[in-house]
N, C-alpha and C. Protein backbone atom coordinates (compact mmCIF):
# COMPACT_ATOMS: atom_id res chain seq x y z
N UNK A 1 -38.64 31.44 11.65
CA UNK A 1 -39.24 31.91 12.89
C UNK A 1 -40.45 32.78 12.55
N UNK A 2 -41.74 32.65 13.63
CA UNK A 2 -42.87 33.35 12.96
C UNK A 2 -42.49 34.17 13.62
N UNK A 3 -43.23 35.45 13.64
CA UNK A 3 -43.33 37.03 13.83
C UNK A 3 -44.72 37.23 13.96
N UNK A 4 -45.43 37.28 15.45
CA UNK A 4 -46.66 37.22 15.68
C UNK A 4 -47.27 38.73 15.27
N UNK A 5 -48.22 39.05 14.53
CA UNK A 5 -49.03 40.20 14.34
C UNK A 5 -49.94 40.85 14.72
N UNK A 6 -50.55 39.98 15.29
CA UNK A 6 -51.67 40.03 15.85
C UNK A 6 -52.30 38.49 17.15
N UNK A 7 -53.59 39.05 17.69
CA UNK A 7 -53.66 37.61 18.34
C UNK A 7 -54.03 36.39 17.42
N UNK A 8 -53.77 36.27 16.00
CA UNK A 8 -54.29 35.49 15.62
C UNK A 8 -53.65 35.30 14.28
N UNK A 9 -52.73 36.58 13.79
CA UNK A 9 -51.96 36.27 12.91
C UNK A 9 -50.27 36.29 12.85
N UNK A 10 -49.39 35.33 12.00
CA UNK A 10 -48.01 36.07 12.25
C UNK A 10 -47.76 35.59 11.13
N UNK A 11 -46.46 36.02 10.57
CA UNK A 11 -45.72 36.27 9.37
C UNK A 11 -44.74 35.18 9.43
N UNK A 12 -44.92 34.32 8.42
CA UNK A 12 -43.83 33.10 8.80
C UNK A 12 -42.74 33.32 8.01
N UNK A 13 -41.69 32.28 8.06
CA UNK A 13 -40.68 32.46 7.16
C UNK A 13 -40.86 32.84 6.00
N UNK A 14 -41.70 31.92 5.39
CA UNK A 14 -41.48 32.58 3.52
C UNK A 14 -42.32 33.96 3.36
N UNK A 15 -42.39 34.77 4.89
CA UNK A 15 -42.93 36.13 4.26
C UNK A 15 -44.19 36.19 4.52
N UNK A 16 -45.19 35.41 4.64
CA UNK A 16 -46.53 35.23 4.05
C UNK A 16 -47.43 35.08 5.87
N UNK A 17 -48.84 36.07 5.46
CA UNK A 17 -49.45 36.70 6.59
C UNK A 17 -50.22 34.92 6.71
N UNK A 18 -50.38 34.07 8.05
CA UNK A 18 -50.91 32.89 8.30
C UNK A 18 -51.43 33.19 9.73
N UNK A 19 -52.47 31.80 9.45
CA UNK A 19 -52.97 31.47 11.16
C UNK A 19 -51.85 31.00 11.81
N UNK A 20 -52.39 31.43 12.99
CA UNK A 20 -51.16 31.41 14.29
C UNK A 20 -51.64 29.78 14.62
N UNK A 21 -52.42 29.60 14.58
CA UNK A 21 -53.31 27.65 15.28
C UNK A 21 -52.63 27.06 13.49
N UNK A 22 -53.29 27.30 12.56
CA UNK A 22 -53.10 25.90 11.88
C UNK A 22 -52.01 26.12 10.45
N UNK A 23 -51.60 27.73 10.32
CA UNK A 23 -50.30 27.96 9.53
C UNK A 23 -51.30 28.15 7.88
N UNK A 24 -52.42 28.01 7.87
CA UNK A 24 -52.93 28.66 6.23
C UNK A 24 -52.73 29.74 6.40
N UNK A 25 -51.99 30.05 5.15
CA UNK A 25 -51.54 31.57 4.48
C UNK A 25 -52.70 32.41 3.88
N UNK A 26 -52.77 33.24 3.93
CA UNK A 26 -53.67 34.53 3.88
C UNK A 26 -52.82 35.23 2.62
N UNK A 27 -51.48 35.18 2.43
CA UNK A 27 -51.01 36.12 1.24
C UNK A 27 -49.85 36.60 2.09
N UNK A 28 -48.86 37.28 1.05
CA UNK A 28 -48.03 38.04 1.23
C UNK A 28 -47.78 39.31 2.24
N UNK A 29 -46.94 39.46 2.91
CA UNK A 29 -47.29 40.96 3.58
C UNK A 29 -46.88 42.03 3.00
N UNK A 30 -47.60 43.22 3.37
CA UNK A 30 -47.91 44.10 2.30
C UNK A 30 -48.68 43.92 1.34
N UNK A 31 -49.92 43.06 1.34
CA UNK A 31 -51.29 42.89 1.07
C UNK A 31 -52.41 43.40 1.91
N UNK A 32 -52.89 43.66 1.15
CA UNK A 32 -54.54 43.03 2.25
C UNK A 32 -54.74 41.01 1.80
N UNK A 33 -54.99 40.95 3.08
CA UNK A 33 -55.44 39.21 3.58
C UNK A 33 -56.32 38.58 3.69
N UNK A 34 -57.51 39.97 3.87
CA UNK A 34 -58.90 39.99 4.20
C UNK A 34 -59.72 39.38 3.22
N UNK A 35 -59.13 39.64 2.47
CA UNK A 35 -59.74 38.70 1.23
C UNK A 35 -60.05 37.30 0.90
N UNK A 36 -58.91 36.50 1.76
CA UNK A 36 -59.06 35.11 1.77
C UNK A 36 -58.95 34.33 2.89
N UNK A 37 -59.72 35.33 3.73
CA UNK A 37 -60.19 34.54 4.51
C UNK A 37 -61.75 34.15 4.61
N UNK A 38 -62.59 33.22 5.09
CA UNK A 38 -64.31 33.29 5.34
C UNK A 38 -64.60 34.57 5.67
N UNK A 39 -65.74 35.00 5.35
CA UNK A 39 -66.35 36.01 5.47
C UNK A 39 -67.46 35.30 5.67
N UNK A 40 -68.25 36.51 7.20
CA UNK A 40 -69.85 36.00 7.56
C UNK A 40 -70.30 37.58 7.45
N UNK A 41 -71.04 38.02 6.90
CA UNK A 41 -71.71 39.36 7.40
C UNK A 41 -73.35 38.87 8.24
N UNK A 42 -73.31 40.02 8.87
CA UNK A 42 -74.52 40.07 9.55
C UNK A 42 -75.08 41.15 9.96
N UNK A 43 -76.38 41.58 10.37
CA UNK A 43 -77.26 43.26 10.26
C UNK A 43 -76.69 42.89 11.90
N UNK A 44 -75.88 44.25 12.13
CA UNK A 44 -75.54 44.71 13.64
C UNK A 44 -76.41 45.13 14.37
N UNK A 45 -78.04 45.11 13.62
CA UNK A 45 -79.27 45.56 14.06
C UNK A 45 -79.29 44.60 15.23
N UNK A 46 -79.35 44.79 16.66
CA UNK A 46 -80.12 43.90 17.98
C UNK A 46 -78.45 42.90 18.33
N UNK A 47 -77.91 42.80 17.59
CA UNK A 47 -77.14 42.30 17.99
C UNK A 47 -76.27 42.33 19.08
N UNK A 48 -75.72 43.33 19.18
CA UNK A 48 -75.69 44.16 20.49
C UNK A 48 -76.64 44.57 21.82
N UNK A 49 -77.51 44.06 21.37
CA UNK A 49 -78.68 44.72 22.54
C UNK A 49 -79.25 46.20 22.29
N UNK A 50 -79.81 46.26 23.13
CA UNK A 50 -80.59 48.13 22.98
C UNK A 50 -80.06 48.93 22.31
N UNK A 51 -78.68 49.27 22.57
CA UNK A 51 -77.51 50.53 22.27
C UNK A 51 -77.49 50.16 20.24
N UNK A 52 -77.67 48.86 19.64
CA UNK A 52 -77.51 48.62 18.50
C UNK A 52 -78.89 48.60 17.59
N UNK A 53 -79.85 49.11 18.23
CA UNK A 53 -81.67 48.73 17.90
C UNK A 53 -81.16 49.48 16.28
N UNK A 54 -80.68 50.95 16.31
CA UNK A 54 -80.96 51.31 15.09
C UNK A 54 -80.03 51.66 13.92
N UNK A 55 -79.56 50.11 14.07
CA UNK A 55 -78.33 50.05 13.06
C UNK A 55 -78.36 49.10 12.22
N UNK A 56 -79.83 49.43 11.25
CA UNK A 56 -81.08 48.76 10.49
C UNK A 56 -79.80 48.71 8.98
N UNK A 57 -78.47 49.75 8.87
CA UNK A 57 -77.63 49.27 7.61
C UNK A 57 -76.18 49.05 7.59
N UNK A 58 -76.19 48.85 9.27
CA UNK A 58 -74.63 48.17 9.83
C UNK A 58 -74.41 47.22 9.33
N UNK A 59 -73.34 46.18 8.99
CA UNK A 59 -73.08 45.41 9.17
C UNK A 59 -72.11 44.65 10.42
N UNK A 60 -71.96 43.61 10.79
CA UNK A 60 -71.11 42.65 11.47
C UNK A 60 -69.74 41.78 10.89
N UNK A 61 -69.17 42.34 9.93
CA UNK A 61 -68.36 41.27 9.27
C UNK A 61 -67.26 40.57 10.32
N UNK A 62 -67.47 39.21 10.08
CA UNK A 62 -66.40 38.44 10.70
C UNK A 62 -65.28 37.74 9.67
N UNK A 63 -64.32 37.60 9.91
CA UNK A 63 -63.34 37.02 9.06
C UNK A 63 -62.17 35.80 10.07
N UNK A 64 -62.80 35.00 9.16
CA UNK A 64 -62.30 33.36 10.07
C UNK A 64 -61.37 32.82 8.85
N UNK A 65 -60.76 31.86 9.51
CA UNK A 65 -59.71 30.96 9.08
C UNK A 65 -59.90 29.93 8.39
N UNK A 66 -60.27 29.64 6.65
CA UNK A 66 -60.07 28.41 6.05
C UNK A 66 -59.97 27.55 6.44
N UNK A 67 -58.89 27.83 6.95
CA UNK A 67 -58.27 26.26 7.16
C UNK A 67 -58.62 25.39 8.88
N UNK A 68 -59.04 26.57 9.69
CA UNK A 68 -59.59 25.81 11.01
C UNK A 68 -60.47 26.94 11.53
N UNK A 69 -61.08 27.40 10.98
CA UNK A 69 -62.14 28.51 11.38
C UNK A 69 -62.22 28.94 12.68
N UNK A 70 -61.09 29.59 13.09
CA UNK A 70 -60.38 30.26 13.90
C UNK A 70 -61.07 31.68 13.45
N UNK A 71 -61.78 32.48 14.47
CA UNK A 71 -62.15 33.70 13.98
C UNK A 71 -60.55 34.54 14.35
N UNK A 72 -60.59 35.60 13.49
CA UNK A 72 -59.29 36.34 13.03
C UNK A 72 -59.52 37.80 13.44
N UNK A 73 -60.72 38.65 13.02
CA UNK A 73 -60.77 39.71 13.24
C UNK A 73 -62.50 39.68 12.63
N UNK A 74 -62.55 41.24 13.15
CA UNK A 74 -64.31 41.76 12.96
C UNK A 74 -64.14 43.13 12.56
N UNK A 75 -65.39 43.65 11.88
CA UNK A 75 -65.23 44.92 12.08
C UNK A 75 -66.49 45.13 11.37
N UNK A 76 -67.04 46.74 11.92
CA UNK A 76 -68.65 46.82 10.90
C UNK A 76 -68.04 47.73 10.00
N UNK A 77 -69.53 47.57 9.10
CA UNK A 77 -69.03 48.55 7.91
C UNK A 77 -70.48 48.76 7.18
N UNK A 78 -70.79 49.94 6.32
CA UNK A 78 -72.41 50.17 5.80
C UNK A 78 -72.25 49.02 4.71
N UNK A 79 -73.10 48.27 4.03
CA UNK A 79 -73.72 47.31 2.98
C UNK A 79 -72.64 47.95 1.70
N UNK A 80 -72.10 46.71 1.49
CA UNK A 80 -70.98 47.43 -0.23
C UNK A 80 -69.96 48.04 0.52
N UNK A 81 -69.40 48.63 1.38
CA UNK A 81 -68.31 49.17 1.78
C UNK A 81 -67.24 48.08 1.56
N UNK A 82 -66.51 48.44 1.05
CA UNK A 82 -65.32 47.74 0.80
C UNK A 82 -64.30 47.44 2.71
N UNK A 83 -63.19 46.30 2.43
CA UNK A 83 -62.83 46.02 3.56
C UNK A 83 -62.24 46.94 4.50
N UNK A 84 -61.61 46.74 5.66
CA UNK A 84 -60.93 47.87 6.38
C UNK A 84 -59.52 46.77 6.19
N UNK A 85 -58.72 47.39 5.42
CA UNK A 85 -57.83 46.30 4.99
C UNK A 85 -56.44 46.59 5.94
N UNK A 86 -56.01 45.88 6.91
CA UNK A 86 -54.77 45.90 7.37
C UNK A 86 -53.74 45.07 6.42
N UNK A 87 -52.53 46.15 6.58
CA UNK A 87 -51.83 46.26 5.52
C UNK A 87 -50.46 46.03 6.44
N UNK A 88 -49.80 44.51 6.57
CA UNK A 88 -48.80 44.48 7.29
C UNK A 88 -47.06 44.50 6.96
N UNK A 89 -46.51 45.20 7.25
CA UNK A 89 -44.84 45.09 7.05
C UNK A 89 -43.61 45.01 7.77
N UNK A 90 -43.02 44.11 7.80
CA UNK A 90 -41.84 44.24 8.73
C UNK A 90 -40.71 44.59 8.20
């Protein structure tokens, strides 16, 4: 039985953090996952509109699904910042 985590992830039987649409595993829980999934970065500069004009060393990271590029989660972060790693356990 899965164990939904999120809108986009859940924990299946053998343990392991997967897409909720097509079941590729991301890793173990009690990992970070973020790791294997696609990664897109992008300058959060304009992206947003007006309110984002001067966020010339934001980034946009998106993190999608291998296996059916299902976007998963987002989050910004400055250039080189390492991930914001959710760390799941049941």
């Amino acid at each position: 039985m899965n164990v939904r985590i999120s809108a986009s992830l859940v924990i299946n039987d053998m343990g392991q953090i997967a897409c909720m649409d097509c079941g590729h595993e991301f890793g173990p829980q009690g990992k970070p996952w973020k790791e294997a999934a696609q990664i897109d970065e992008a300058p959060l500069k304009g992206s947003g509109g007006h309110p984002y004009s001067n966020a010339s060393n934001i980034l946009l990271r998106r993190f999608y699904c291998p296996g059916c590029a299902k976007l998963i989660d987002t989050e910004t972060a400055l250039h080189g910042d390492p991930f914001l790693n959710d760390i799941v356990k049941l």
